[in-house]
C-alpha atoms as a PDB file:
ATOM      1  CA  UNK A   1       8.302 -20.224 -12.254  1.00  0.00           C
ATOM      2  CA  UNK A   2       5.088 -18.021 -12.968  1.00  0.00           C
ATOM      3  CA  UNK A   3       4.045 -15.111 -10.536  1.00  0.00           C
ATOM      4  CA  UNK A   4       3.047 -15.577  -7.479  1.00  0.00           C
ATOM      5  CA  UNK A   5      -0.687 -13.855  -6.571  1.00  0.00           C
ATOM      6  CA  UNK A   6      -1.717 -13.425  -2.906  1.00  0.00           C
ATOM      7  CA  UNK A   7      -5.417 -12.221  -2.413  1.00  0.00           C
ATOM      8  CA  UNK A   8      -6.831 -10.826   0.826  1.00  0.00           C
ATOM      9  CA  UNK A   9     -10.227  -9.327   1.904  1.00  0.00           C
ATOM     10  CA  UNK A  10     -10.633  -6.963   4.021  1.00  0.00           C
ATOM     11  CA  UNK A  11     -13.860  -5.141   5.878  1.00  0.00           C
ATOM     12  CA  UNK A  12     -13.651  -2.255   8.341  1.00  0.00           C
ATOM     13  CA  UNK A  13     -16.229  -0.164   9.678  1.00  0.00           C
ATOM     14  CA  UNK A  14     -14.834   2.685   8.694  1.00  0.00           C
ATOM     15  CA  UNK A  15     -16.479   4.192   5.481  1.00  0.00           C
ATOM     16  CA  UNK A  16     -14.544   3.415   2.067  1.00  0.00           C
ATOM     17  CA  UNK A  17     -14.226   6.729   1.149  1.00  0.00           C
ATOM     18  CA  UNK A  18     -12.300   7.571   4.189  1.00  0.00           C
ATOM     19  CA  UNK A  19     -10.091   4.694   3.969  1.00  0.00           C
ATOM     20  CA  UNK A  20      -9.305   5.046   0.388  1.00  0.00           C
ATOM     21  CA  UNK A  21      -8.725   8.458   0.804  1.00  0.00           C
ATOM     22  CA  UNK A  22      -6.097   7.761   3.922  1.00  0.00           C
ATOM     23  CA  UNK A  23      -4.229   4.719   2.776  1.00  0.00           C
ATOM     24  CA  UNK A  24      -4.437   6.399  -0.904  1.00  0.00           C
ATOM     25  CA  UNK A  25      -4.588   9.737  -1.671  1.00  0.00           C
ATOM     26  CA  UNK A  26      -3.574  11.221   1.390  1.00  0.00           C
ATOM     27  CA  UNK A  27      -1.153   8.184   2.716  1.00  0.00           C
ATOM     28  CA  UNK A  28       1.753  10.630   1.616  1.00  0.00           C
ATOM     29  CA  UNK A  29       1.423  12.896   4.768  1.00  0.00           C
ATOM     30  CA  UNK A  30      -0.958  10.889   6.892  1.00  0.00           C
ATOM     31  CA  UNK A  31       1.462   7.707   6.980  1.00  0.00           C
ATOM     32  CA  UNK A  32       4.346   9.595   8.244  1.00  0.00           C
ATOM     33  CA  UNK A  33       2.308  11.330  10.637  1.00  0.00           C
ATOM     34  CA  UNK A  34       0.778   8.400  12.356  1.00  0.00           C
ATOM     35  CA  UNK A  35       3.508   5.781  12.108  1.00  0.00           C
ATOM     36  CA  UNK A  36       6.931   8.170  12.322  1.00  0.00           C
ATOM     37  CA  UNK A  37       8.941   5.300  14.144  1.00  0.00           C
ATOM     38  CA  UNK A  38       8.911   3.319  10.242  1.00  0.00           C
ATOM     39  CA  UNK A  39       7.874   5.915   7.862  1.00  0.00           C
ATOM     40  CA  UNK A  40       9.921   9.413   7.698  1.00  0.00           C
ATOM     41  CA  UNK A  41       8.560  10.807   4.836  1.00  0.00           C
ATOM     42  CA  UNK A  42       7.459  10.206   1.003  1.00  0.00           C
ATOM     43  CA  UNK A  43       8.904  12.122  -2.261  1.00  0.00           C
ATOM     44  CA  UNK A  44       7.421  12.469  -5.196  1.00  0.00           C
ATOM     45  CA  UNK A  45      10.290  11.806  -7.844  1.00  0.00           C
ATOM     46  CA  UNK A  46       8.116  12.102 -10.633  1.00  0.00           C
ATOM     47  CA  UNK A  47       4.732  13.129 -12.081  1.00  0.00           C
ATOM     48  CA  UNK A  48       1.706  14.471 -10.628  1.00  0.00           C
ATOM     49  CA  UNK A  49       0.282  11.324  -8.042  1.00  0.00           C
ATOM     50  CA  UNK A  50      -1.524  10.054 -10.640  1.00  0.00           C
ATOM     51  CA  UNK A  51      -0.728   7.184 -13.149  1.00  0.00           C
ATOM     52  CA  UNK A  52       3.338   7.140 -13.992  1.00  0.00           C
ATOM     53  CA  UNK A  53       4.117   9.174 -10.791  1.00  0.00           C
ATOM     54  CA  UNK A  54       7.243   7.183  -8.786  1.00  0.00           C
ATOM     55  CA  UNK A  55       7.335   7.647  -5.237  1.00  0.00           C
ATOM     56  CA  UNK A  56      10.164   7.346  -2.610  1.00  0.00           C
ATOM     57  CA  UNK A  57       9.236   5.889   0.367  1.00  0.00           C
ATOM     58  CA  UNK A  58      12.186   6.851   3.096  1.00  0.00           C
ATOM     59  CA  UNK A  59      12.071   4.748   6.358  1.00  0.00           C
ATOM     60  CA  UNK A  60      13.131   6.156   9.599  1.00  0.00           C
ATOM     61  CA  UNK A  61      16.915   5.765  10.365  1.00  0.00           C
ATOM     62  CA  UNK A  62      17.695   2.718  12.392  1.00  0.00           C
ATOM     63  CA  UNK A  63      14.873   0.541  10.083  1.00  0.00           C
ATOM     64  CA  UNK A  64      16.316  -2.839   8.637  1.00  0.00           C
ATOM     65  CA  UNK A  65      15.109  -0.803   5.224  1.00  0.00           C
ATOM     66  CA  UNK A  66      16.402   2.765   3.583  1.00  0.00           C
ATOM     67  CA  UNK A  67      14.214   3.545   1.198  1.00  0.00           C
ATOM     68  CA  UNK A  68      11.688   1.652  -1.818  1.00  0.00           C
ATOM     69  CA  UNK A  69      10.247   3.295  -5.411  1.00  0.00           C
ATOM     70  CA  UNK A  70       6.233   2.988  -5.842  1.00  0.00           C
ATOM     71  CA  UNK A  71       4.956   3.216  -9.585  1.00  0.00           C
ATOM     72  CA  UNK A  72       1.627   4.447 -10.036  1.00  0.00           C
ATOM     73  CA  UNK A  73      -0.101   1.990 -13.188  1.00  0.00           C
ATOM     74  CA  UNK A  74      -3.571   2.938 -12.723  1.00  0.00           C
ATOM     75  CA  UNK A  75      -5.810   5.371 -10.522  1.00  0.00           C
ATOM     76  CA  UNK A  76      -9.974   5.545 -10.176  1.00  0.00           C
ATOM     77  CA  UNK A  77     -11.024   7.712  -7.399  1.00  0.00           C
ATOM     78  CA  UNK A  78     -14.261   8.136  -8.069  1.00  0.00           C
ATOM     79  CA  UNK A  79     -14.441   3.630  -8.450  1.00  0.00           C
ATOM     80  CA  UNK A  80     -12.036   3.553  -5.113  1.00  0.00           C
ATOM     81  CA  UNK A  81      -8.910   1.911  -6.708  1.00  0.00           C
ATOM     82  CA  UNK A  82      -5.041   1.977  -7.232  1.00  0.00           C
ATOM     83  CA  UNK A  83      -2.716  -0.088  -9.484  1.00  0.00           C
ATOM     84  CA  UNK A  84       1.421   0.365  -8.194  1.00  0.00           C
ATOM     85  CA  UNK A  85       4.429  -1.476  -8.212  1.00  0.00           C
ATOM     86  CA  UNK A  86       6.985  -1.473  -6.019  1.00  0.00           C
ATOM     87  CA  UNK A  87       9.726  -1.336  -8.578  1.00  0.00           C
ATOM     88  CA  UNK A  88      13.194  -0.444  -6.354  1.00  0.00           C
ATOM     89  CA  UNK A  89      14.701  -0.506  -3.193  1.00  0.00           C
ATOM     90  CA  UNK A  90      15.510  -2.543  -0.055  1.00  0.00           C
ATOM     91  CA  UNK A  91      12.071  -4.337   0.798  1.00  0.00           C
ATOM     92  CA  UNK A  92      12.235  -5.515  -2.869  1.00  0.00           C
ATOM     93  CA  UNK A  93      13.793  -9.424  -2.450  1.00  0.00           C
ATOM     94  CA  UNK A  94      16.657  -9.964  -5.019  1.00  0.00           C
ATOM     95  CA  UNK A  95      14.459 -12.529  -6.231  1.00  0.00           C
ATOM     96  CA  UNK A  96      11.973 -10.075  -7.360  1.00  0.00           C
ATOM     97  CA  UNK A  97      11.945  -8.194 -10.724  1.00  0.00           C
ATOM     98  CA  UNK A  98       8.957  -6.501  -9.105  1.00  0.00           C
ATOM     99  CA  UNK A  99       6.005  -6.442  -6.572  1.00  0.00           C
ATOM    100  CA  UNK A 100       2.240  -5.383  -7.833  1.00  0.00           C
ATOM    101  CA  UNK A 101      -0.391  -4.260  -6.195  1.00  0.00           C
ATOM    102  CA  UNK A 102      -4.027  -4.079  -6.649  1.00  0.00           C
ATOM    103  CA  UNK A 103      -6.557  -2.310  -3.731  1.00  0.00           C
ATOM    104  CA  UNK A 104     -10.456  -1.648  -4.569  1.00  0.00           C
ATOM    105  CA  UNK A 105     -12.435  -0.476  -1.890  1.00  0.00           C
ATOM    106  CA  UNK A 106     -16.474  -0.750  -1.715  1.00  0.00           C
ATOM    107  CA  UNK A 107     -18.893   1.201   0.324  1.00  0.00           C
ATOM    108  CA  UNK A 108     -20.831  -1.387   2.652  1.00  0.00           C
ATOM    109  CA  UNK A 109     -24.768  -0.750   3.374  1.00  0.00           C
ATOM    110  CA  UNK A 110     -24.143  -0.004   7.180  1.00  0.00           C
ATOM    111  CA  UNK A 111     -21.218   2.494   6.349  1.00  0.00           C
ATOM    112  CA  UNK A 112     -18.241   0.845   6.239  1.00  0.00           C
ATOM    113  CA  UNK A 113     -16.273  -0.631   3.800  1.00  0.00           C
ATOM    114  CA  UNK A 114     -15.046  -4.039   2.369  1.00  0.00           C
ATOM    115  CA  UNK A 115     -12.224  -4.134  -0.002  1.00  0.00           C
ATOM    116  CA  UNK A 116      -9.146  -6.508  -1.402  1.00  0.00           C
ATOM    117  CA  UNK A 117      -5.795  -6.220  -2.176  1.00  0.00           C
ATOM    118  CA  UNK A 118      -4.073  -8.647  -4.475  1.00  0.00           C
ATOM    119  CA  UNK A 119      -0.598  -8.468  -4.748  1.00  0.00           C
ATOM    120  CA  UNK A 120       1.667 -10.382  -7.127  1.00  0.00           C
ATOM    121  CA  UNK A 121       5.087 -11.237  -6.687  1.00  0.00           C
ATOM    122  CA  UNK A 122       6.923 -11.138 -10.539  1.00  0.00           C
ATOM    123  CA  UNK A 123      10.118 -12.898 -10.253  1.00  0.00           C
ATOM    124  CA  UNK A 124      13.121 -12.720 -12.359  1.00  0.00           C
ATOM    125  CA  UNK A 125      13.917 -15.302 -15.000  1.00  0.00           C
ATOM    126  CA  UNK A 126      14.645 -18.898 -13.724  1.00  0.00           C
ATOM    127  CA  UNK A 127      14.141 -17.900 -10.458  1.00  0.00           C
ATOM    128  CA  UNK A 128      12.361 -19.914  -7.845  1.00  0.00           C
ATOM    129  CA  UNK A 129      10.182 -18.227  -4.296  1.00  0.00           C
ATOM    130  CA  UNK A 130       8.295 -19.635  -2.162  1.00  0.00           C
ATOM    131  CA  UNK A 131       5.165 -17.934  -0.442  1.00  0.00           C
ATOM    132  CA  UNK A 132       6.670 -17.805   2.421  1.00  0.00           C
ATOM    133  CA  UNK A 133       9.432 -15.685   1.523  1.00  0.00           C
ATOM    134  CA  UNK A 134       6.374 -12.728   0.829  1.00  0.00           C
ATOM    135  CA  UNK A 135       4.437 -13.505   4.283  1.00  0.00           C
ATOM    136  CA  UNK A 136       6.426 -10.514   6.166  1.00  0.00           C
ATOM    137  CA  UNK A 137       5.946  -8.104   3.753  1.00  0.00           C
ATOM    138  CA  UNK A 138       1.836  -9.053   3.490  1.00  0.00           C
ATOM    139  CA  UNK A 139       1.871  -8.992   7.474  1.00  0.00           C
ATOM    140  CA  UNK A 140       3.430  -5.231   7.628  1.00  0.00           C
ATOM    141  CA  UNK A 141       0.610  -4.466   5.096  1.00  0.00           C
ATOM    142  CA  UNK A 142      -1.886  -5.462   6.834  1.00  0.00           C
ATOM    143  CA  UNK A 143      -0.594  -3.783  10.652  1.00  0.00           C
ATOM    144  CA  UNK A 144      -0.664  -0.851   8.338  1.00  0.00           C
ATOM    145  CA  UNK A 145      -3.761  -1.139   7.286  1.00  0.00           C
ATOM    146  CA  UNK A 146      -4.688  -1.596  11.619  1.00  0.00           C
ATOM    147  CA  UNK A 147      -2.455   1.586  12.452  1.00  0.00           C
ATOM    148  CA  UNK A 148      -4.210   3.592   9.632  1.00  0.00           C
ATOM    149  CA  UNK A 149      -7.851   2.062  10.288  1.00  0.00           C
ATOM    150  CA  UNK A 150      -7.301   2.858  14.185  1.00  0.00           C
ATOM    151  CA  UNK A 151      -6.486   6.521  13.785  1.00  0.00           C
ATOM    152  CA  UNK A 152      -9.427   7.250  11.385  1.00  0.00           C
ATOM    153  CA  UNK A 153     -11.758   5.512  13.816  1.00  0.00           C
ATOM    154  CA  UNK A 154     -10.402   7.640  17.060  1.00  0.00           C
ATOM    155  CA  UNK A 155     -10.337  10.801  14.428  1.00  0.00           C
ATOM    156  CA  UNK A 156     -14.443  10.454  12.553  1.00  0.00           C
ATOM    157  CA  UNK A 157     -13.373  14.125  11.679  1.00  0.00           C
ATOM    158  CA  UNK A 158     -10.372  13.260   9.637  1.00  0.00           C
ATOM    159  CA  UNK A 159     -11.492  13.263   5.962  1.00  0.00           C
ATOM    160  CA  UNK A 160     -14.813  12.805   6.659  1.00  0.00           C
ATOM    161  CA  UNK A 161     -17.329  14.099   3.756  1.00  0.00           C
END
């Protein structure tokens, strides 16, 4: 069995520089900050945050998860965009030789944004998934996405230009 890809746009109206910079370049600190009941805090294990830097995510104690590794691939600020793999740890299924993730975001006319995040589910050899074995990860994405979107909407100071 090939990879699986799941594809999902997104639109906000909160401007794409702001969100990229929150869910991206600042999700580090902000994530643990505004969701500490599943989020506790993030390492840097390697590198600089750009391309080849791993990342440990540690959940909060009493979560059905420890801890997972991010990769960083590939990184464009100035296009909006991040490449990363989720390449360890307790959200990754045993099924799973990896998880890869794609997010481009895109200024809108009005001043929001519009965006889309593919993800693609690489499973080991001879081993078979369905899709919806993936759906609760993609659904915790997304609330994510809500939790972060919500604070940046009630905060139009926080990294604002």
């Amino acid at each position: 069995m090939g990879a699986l890809t799941v594809t999902h746009e997104f639109t906000s109206t909160v401007a794409a520089p702001r969100l990229f910079k929150a869910l991206v370049l600042e999700a580090d600190t902000l994530i643990p900050k505004i969701a500490p009941q599943a989020i506790q805090k993030v390492d840097i294990l390697e590198g600089n945050g750009g391309p080849g830097t791993i990342k440990q995510i540690n959940f909060t104690e009493g979560s059905e998860y420890k801890s997972m590794k991010h990769k960083i691939d590939a990184l464009d600020e100035k296009n909006m965009s991040i490449t990363y793999s989720l390449i360890e740890g307790d959200p990754l299924p045993e099924k799973l030789e990896k998880i890869s993730y794609e997010l481009n975001f895109e200024a809108e006319p009005e001043g929001g944004a519009k965006g889309k995040s593919v993800t693609v589910y690489h499973p080991k050899a001879e081993v078979q998934f369905a899709e919806e074995e993936v759906k609760e990860g993609n659904e915790k994405s997304a609330l994510l996405f809500k939790v972060v979107e919500a604070y940046l909407i009630a905060n139009p100071e926080v990294y604002a230009a």
